[in-house]
Structures are given as structure tokens and as C-alpha cells.
PDB file of N, CA and C in Angstrom:
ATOM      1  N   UNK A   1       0.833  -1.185   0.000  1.00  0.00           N
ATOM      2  CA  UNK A   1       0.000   0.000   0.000  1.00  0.00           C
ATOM      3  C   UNK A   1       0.881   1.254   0.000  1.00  0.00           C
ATOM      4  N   UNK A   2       0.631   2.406  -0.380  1.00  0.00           N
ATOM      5  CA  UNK A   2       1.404   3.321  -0.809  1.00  0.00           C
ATOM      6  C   UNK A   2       1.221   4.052   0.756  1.00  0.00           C
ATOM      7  N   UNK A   3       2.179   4.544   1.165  1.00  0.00           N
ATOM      8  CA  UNK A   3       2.664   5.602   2.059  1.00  0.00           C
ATOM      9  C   UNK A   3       2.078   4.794   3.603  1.00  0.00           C
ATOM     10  N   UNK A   4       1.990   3.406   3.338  1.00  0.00           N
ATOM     11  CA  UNK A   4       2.066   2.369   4.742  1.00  0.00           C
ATOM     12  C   UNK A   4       3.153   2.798   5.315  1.00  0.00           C
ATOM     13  N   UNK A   5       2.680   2.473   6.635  1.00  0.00           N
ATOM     14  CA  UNK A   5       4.091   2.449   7.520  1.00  0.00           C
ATOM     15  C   UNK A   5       4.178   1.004   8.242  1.00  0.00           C
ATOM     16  N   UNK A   6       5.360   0.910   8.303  1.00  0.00           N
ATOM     17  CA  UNK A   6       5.855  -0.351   8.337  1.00  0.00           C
ATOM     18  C   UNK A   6       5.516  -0.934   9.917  1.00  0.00           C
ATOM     19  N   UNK A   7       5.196  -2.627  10.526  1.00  0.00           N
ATOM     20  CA  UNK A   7       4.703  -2.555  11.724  1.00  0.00           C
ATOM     21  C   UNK A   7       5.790  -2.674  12.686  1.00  0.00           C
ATOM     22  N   UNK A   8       7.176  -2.324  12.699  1.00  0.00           N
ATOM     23  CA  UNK A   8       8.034  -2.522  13.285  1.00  0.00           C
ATOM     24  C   UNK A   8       8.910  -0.887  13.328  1.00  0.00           C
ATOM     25  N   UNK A   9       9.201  -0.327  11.923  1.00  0.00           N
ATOM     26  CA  UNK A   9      10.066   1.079  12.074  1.00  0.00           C
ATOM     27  C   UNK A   9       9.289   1.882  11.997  1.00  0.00           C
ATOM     28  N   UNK A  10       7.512   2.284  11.519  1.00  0.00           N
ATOM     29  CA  UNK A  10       6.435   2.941  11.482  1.00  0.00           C
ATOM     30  C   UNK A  10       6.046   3.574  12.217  1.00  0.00           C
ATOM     31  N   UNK A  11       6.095   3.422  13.635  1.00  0.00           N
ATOM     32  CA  UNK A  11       5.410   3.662  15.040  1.00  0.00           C
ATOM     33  C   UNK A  11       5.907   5.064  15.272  1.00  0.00           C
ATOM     34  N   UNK A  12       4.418   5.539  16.110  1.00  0.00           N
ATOM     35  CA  UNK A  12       4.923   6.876  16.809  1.00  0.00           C
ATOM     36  C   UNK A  12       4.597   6.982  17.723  1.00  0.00           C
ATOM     37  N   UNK A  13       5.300   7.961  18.436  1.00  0.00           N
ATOM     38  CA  UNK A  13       5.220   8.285  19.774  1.00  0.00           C
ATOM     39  C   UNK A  13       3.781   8.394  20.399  1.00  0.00           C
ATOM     40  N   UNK A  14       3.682   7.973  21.686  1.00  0.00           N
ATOM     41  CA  UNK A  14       2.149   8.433  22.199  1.00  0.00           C
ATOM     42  C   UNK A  14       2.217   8.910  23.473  1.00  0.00           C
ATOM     43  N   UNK A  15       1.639  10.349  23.465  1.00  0.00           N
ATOM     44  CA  UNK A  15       1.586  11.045  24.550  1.00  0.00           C
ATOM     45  C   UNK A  15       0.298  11.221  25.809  1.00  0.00           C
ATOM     46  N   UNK A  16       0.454  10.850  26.668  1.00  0.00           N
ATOM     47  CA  UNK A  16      -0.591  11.148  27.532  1.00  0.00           C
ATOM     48  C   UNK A  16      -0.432  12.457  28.344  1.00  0.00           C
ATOM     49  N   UNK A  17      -1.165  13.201  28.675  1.00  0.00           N
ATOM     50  CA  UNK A  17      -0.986  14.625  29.630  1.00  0.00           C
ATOM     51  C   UNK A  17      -1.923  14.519  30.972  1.00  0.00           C
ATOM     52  N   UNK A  18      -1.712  15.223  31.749  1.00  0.00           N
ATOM     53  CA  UNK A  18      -2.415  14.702  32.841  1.00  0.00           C
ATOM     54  C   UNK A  18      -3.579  14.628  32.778  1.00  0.00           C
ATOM     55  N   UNK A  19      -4.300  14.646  31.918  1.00  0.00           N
ATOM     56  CA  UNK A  19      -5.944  14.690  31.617  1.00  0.00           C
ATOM     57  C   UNK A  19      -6.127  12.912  31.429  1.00  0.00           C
ATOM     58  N   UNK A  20      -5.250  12.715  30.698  1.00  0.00           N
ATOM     59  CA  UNK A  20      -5.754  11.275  29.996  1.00  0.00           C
ATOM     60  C   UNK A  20      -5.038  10.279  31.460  1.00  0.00           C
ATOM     61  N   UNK A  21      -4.626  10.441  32.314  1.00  0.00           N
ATOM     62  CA  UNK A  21      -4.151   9.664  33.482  1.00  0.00           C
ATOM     63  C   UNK A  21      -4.845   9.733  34.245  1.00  0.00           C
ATOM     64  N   UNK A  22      -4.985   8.600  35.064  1.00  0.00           N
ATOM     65  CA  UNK A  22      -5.873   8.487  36.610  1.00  0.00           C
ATOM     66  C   UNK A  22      -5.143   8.823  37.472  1.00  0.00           C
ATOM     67  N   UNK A  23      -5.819   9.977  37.915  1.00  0.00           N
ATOM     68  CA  UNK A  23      -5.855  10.410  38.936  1.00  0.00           C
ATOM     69  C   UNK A  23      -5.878   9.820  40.478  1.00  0.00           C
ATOM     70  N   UNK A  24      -6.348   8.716  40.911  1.00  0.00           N
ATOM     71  CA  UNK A  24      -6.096   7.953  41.453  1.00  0.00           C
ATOM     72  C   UNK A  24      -5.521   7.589  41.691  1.00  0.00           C
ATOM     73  N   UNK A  25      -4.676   6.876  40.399  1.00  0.00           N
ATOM     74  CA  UNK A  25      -4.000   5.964  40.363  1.00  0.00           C
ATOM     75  C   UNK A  25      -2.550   6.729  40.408  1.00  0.00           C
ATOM     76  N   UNK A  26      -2.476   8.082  40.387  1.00  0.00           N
ATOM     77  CA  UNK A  26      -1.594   8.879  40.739  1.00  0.00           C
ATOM     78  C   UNK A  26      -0.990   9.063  42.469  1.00  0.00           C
ATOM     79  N   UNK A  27      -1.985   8.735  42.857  1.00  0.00           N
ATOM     80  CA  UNK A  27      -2.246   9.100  44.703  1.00  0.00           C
ATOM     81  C   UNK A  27      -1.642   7.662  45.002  1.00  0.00           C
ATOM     82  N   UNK A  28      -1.565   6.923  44.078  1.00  0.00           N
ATOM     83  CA  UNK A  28      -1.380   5.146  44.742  1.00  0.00           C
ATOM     84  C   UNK A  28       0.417   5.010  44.634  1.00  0.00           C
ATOM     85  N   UNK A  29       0.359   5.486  43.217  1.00  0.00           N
ATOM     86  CA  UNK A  29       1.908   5.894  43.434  1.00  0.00           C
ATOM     87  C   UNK A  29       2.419   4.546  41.792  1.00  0.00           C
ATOM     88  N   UNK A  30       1.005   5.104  40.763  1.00  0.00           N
ATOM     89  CA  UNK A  30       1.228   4.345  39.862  1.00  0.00           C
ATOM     90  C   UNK A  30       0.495   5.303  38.820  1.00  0.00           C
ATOM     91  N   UNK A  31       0.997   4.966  37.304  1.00  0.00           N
ATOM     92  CA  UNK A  31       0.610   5.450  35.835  1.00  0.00           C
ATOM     93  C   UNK A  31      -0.170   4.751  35.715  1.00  0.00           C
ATOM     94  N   UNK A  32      -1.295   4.954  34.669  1.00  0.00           N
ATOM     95  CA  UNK A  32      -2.521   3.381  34.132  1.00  0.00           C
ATOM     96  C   UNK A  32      -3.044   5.163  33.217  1.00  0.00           C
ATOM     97  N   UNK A  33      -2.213   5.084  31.925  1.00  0.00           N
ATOM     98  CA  UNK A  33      -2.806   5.430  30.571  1.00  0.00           C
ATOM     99  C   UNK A  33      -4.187   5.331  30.143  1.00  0.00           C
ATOM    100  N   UNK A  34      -4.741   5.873  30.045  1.00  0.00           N
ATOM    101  CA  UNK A  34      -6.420   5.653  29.391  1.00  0.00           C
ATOM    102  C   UNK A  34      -6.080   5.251  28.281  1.00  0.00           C
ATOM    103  N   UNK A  35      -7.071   4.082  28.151  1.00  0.00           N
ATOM    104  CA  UNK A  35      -7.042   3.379  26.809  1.00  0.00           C
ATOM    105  C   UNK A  35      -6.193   2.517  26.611  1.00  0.00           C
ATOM    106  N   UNK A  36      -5.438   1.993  27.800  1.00  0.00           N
ATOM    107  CA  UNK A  36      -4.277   1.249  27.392  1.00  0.00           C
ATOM    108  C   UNK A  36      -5.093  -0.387  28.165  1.00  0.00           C
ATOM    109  N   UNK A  37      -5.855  -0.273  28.444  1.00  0.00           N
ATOM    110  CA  UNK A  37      -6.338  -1.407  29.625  1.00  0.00           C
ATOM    111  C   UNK A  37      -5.519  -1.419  31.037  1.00  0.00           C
ATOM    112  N   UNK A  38      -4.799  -2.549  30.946  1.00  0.00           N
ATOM    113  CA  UNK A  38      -4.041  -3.175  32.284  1.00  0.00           C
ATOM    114  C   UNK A  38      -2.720  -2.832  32.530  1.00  0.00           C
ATOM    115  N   UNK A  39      -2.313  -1.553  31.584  1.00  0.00           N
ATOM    116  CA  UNK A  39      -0.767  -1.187  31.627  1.00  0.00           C
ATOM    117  C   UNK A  39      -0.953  -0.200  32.905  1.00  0.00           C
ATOM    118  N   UNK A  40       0.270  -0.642  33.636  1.00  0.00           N
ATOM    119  CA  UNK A  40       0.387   0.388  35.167  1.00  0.00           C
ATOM    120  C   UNK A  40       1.997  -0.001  35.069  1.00  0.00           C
ATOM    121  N   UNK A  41       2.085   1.803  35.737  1.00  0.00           N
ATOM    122  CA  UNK A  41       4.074   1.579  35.596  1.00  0.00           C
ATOM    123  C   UNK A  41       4.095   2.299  36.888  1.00  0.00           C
ATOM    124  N   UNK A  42       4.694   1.981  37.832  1.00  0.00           N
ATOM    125  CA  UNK A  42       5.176   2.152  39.450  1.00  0.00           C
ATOM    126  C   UNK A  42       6.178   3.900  39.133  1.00  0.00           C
ATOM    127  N   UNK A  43       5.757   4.911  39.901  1.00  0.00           N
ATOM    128  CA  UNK A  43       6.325   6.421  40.071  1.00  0.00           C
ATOM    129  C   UNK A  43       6.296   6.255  41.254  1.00  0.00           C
ATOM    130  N   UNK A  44       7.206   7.272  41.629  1.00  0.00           N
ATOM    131  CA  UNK A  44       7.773   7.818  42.957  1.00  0.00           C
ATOM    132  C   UNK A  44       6.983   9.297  43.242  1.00  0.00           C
ATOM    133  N   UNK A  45       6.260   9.315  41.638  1.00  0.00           N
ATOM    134  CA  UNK A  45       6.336  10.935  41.336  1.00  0.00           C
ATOM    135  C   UNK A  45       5.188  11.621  41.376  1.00  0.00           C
ATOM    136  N   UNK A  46       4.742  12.450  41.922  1.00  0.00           N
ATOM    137  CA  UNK A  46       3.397  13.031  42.252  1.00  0.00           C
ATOM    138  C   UNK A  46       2.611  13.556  41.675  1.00  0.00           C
ATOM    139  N   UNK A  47       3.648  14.559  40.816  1.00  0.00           N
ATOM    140  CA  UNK A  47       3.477  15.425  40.078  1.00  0.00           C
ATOM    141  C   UNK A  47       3.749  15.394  38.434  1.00  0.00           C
ATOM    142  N   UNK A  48       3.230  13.918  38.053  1.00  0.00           N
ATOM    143  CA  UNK A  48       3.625  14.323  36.617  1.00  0.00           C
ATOM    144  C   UNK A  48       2.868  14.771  36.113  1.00  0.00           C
ATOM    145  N   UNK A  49       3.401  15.531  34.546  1.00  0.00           N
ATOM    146  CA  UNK A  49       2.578  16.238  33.647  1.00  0.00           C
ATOM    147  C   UNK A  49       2.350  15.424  32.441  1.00  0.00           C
ATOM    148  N   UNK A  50       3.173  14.425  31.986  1.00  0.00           N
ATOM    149  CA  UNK A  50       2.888  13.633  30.937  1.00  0.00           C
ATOM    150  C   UNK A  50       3.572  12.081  31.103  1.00  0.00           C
ATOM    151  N   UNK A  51       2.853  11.282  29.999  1.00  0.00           N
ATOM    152  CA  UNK A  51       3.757   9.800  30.112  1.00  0.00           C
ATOM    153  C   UNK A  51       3.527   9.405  28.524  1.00  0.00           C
ATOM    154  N   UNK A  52       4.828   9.177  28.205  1.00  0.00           N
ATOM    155  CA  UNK A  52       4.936   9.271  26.671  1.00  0.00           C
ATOM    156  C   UNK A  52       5.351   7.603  26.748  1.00  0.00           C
ATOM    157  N   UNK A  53       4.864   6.952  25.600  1.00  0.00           N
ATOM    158  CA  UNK A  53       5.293   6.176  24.977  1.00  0.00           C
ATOM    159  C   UNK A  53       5.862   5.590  23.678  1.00  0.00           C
ATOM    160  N   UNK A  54       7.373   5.437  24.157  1.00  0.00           N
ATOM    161  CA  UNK A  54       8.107   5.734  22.577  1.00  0.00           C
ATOM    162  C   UNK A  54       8.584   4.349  21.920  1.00  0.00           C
ATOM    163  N   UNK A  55       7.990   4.059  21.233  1.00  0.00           N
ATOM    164  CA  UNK A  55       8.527   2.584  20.198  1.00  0.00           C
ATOM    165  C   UNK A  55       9.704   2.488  19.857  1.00  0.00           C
ATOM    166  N   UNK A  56      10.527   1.531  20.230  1.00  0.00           N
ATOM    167  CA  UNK A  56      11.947   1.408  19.837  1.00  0.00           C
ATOM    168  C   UNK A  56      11.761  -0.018  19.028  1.00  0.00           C
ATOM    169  N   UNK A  57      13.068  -0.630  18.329  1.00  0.00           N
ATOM    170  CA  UNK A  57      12.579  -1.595  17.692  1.00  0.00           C
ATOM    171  C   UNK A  57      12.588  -2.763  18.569  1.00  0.00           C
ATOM    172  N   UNK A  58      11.903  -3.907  19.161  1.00  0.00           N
ATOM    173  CA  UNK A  58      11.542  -4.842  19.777  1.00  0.00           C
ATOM    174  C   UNK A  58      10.793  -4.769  20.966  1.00  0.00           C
ATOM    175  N   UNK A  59      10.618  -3.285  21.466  1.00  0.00           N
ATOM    176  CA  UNK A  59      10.016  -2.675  22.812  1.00  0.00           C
ATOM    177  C   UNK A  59       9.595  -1.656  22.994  1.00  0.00           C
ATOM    178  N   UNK A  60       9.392  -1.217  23.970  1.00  0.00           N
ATOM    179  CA  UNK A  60       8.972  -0.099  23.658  1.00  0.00           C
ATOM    180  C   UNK A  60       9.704   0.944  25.279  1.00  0.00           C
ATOM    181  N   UNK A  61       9.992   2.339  25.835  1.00  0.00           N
ATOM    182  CA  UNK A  61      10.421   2.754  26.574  1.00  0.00           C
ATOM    183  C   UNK A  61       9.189   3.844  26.923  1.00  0.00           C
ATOM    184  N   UNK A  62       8.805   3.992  28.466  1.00  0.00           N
ATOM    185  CA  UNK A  62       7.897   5.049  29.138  1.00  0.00           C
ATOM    186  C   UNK A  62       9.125   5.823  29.643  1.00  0.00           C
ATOM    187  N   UNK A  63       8.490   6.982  28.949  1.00  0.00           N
ATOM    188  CA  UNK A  63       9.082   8.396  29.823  1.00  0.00           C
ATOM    189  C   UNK A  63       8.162   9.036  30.350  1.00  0.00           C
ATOM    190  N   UNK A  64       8.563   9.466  31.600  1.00  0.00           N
ATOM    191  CA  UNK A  64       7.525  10.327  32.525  1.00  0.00           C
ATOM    192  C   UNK A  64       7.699  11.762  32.601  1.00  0.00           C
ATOM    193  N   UNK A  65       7.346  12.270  32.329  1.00  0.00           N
ATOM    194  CA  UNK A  65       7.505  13.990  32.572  1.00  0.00           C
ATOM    195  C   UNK A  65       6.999  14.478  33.914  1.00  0.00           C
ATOM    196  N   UNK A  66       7.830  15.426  34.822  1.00  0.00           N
ATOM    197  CA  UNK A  66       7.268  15.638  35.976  1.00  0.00           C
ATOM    198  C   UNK A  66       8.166  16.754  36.626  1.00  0.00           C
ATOM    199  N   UNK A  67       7.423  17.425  37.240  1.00  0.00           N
ATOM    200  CA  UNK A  67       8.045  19.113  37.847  1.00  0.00           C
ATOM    201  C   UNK A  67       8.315  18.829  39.049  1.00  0.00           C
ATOM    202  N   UNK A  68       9.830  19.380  39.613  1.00  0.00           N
ATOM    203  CA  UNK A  68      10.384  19.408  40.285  1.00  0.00           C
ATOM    204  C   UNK A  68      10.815  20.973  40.735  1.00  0.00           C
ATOM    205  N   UNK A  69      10.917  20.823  42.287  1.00  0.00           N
ATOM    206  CA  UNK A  69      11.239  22.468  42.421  1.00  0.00           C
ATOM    207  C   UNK A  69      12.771  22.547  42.198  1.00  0.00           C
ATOM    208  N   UNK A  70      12.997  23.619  41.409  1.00  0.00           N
ATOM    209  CA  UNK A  70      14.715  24.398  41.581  1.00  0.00           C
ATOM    210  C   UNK A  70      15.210  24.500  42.703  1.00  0.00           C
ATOM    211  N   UNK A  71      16.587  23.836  42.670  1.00  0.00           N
ATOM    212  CA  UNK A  71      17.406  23.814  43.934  1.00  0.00           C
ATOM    213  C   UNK A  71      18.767  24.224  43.198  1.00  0.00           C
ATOM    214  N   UNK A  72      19.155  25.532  44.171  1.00  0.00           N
ATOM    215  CA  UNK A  72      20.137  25.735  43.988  1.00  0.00           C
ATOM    216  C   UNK A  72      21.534  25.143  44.252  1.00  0.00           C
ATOM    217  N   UNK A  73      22.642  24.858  43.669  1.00  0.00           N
ATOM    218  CA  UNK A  73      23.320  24.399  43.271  1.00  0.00           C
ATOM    219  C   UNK A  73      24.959  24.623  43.899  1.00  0.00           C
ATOM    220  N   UNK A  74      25.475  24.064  44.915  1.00  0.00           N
ATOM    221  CA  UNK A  74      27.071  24.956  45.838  1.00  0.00           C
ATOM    222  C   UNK A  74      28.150  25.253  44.626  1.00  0.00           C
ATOM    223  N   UNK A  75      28.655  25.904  44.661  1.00  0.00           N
ATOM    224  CA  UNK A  75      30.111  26.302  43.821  1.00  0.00           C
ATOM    225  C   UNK A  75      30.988  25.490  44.320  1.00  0.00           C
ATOM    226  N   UNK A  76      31.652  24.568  44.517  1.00  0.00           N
ATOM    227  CA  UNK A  76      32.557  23.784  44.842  1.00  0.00           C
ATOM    228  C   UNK A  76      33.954  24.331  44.461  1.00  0.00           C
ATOM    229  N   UNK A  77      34.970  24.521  45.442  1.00  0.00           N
ATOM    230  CA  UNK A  77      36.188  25.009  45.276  1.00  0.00           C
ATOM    231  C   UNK A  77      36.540  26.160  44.979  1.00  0.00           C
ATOM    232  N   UNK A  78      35.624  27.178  45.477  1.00  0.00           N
ATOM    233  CA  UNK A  78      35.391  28.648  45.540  1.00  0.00           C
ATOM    234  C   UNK A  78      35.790  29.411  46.663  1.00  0.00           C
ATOM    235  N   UNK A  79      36.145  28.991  47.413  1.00  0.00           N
ATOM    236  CA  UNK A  79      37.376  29.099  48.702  1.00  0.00           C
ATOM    237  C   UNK A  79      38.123  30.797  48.843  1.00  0.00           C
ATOM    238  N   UNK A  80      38.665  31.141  47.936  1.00  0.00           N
ATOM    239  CA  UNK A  80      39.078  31.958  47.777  1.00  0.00           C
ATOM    240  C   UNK A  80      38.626  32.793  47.863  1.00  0.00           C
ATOM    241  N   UNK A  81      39.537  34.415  48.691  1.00  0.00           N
ATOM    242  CA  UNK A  81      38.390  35.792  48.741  1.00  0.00           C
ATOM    243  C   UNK A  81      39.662  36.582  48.015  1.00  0.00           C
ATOM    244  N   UNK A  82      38.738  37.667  47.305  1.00  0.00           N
ATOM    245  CA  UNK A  82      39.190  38.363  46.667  1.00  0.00           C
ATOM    246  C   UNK A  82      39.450  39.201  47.268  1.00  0.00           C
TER     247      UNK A  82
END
């Protein structure tokens, strides 16, 4: 078929945002994608904003997107006064 994509190098990314996630299932201290059925992936994280799923060839990899507060950062080996 013309402009098929292939079922192995074809695939694209799929994004969820916090709308399409349970909420719930956020408080439990787990992902569960709408529409995915029985997929649940274990977070630490409270606050995510998205969970992407990216097709690699034989598997596939979840990335989680999630806000963290800014922490500032020591100068190490700054010792010196001018």
C-alpha cells in the first residue's frame, strides 16, 4: 500500500498529559494510561505532567515527565576571597 508504515520502524510516539491519566492511580503511586487497559508503571512521582510512549525496535520505553522544584546548586572550590 502506498505511504504504509511499516509494523516494526512505522510507530509513533504516544503522549498522555495529565488529563488522559488516573488520577487515582496517581495518589497510589502508579501510571494506568487511558485506553491502554491493564498497563500500570510504578512512580515515585506526584506530580507528573505527561507519560509518553516511545517505540523502539523490539520494545517499547515510558518516559515520565514531571516538575520538580529548583534547587540551587554549591560552587565547589570557591574558597578563595578576593
Amino acid at each position: 500500500m502506498p505511504r504504509y508504515k511499516d509494523k516494526q520502524k512505522g510507530r509513533n510516539i504516544l503522549i498522555y498529559d495529565i488529563q488522559a491519566l488516573s488520577k487515582k492511580g496517581l495518589k497510589r503511586g502508579v501510571i494506568q494510561p487511558s485506553g491502554l487497559g491493564g498497563i500500570v508503571i510504578r512512580t515515585k512521582q506526584t506530580t507528573v505532567k505527561q507519560a509518553r510512549i516511545v517505540p523502539r525496535v523490539g520494545y517499547y520505553v515510558v518516559e515520565v515527565v514531571y516538575e520538580r522544584k529548583e534547587t540551587q546548586a554549591e560552587e565547589a572550590g570557591n574558597d578563595r576571597h578576593s
